[in-house]
N, C-alpha and C. Protein backbone atom coordinates (compact mmCIF):
# COMPACT_ATOMS: atom_id res chain seq x y z
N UNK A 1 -28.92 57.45 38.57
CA UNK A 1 -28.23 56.83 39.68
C UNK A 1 -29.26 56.47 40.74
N UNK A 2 -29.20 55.21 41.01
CA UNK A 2 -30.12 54.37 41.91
C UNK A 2 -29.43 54.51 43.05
N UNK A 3 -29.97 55.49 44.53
CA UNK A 3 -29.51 55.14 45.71
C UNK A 3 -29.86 53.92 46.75
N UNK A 4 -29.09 53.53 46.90
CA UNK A 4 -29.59 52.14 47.99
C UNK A 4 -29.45 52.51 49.58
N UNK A 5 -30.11 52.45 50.69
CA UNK A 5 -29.57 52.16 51.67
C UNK A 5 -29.11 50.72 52.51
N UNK A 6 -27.86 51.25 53.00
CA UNK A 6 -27.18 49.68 53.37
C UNK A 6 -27.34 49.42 54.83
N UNK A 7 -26.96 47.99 55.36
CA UNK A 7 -27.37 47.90 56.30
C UNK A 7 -25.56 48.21 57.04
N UNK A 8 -25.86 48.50 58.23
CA UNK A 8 -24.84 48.52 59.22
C UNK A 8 -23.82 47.55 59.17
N UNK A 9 -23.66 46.64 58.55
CA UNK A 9 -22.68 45.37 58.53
C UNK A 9 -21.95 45.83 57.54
N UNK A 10 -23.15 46.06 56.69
CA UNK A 10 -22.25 46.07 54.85
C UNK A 10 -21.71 47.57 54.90
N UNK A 11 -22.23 48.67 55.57
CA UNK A 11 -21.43 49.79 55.72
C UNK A 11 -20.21 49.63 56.45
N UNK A 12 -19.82 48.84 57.04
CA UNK A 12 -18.72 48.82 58.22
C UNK A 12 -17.70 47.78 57.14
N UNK A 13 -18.46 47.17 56.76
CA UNK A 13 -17.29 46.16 55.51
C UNK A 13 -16.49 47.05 54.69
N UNK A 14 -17.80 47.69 53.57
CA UNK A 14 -16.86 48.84 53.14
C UNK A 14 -16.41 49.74 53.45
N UNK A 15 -16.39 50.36 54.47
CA UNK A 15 -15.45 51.18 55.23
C UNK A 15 -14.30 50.99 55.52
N UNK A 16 -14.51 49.10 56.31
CA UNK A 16 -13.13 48.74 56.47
C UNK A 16 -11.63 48.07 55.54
N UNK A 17 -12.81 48.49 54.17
CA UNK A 17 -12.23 47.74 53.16
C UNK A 17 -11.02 49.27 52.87
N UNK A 18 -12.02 50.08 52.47
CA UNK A 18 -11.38 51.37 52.22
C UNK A 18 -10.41 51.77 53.03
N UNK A 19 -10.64 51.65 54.23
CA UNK A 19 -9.44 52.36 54.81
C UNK A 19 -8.48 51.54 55.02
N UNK A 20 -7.99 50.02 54.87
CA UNK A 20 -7.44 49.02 54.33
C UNK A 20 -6.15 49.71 53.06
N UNK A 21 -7.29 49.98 52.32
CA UNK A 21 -6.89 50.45 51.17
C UNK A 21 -5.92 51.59 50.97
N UNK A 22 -6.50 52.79 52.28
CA UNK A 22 -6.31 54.08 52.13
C UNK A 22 -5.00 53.55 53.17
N UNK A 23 -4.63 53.15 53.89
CA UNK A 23 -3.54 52.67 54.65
C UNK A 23 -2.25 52.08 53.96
N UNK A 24 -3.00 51.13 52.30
CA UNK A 24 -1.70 50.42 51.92
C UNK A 24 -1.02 51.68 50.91
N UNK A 25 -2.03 52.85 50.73
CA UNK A 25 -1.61 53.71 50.05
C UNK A 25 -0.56 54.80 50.19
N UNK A 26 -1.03 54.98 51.57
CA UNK A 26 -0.46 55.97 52.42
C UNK A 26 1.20 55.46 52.56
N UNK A 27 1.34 53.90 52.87
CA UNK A 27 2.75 53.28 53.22
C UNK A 27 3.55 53.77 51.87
N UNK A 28 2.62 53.38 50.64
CA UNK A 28 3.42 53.58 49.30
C UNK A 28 3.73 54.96 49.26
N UNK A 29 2.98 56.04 49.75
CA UNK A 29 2.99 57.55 49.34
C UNK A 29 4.53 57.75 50.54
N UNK A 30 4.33 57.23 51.79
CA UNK A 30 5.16 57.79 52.68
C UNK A 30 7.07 57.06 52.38
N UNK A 31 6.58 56.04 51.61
CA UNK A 31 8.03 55.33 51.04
C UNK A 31 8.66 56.25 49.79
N UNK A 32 7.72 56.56 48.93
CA UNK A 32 8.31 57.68 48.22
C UNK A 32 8.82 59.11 48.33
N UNK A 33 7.91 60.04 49.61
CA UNK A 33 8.39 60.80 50.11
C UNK A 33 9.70 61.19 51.14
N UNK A 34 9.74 59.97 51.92
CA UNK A 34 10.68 59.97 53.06
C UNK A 34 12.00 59.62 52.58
N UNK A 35 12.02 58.38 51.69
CA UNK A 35 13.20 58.10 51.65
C UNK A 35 13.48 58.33 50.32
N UNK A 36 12.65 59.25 49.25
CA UNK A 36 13.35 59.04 48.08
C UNK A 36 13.45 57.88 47.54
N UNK A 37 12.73 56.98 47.24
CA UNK A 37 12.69 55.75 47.04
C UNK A 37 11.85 54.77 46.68
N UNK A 38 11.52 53.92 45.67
CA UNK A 38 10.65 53.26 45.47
C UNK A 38 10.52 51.82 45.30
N UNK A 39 10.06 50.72 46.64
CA UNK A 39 10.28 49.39 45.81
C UNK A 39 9.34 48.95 44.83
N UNK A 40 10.04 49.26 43.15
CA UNK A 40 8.87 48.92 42.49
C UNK A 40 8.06 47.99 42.70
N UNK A 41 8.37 46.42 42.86
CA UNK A 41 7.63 45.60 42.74
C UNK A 41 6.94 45.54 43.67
N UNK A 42 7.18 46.06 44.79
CA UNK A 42 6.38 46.11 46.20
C UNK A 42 5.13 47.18 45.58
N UNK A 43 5.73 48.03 44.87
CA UNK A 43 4.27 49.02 44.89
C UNK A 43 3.50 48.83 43.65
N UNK A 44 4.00 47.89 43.07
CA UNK A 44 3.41 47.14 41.57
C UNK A 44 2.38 46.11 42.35
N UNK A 45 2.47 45.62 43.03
CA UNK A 45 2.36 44.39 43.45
C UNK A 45 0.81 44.86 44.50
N UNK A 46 1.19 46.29 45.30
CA UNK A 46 -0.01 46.36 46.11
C UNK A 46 -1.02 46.92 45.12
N UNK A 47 -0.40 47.44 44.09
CA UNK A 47 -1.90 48.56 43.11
C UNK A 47 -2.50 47.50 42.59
N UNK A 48 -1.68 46.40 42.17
CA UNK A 48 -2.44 45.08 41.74
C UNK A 48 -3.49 44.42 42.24
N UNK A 49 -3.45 44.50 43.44
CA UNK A 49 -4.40 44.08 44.83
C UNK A 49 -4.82 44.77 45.16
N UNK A 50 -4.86 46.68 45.21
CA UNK A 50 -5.88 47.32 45.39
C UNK A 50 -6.53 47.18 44.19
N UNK A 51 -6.10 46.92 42.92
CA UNK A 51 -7.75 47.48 41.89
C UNK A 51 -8.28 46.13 41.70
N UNK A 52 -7.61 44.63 42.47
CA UNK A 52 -8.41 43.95 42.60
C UNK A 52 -9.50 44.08 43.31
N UNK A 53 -9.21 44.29 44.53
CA UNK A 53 -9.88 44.28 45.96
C UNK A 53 -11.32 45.29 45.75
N UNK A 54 -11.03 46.61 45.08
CA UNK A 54 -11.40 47.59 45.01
C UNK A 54 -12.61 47.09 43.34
N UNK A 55 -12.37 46.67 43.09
CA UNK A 55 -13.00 45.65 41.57
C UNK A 55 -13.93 45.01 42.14
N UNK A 56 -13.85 44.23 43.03
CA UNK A 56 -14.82 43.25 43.66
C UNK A 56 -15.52 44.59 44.53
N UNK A 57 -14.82 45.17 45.39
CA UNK A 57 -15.75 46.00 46.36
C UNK A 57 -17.18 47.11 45.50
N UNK A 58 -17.18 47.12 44.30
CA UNK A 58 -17.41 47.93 43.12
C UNK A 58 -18.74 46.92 43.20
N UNK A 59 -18.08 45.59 42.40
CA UNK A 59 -19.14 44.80 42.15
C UNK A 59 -20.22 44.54 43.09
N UNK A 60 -19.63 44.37 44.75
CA UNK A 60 -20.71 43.99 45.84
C UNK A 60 -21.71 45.20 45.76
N UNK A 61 -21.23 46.61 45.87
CA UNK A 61 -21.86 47.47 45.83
C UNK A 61 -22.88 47.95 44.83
N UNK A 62 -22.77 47.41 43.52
CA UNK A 62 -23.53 47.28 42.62
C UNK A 62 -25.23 46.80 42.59
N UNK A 63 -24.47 45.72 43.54
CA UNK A 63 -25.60 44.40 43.69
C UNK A 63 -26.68 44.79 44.98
């Protein structure tokens, strides 16, 4: 495992990507807990777009 250091921009990108992420998660976790309830396609629909989002954020970090 190759460590890189990043610059201040690209740390603050992915940070803000993540907690983006960790936010649309939290809505899905707190819709299932509170109300007993799940809109599938709503939560089909965001995992779709997180392991996109999260796919690309993978790849930048790679590079």
């Amino acid at each position: 495992m190759i460590t890189q250091v990043i610059s201040a921009i690209r740390k603050d990108f992915i940070a803000g990507h993540l907690r983006s992420k960790l936010s649309s998660l939290q809505n899905i976790l707190d819709n299932i807990e509170e109300e007993n309830k799940v809109d599938c396609d709503y939560a089909r629909e965001s995992l779709k777009d997180m392991e996109i989002k999260l796919r690309q954020l993978r790849k930048l970090c790679a590079n």
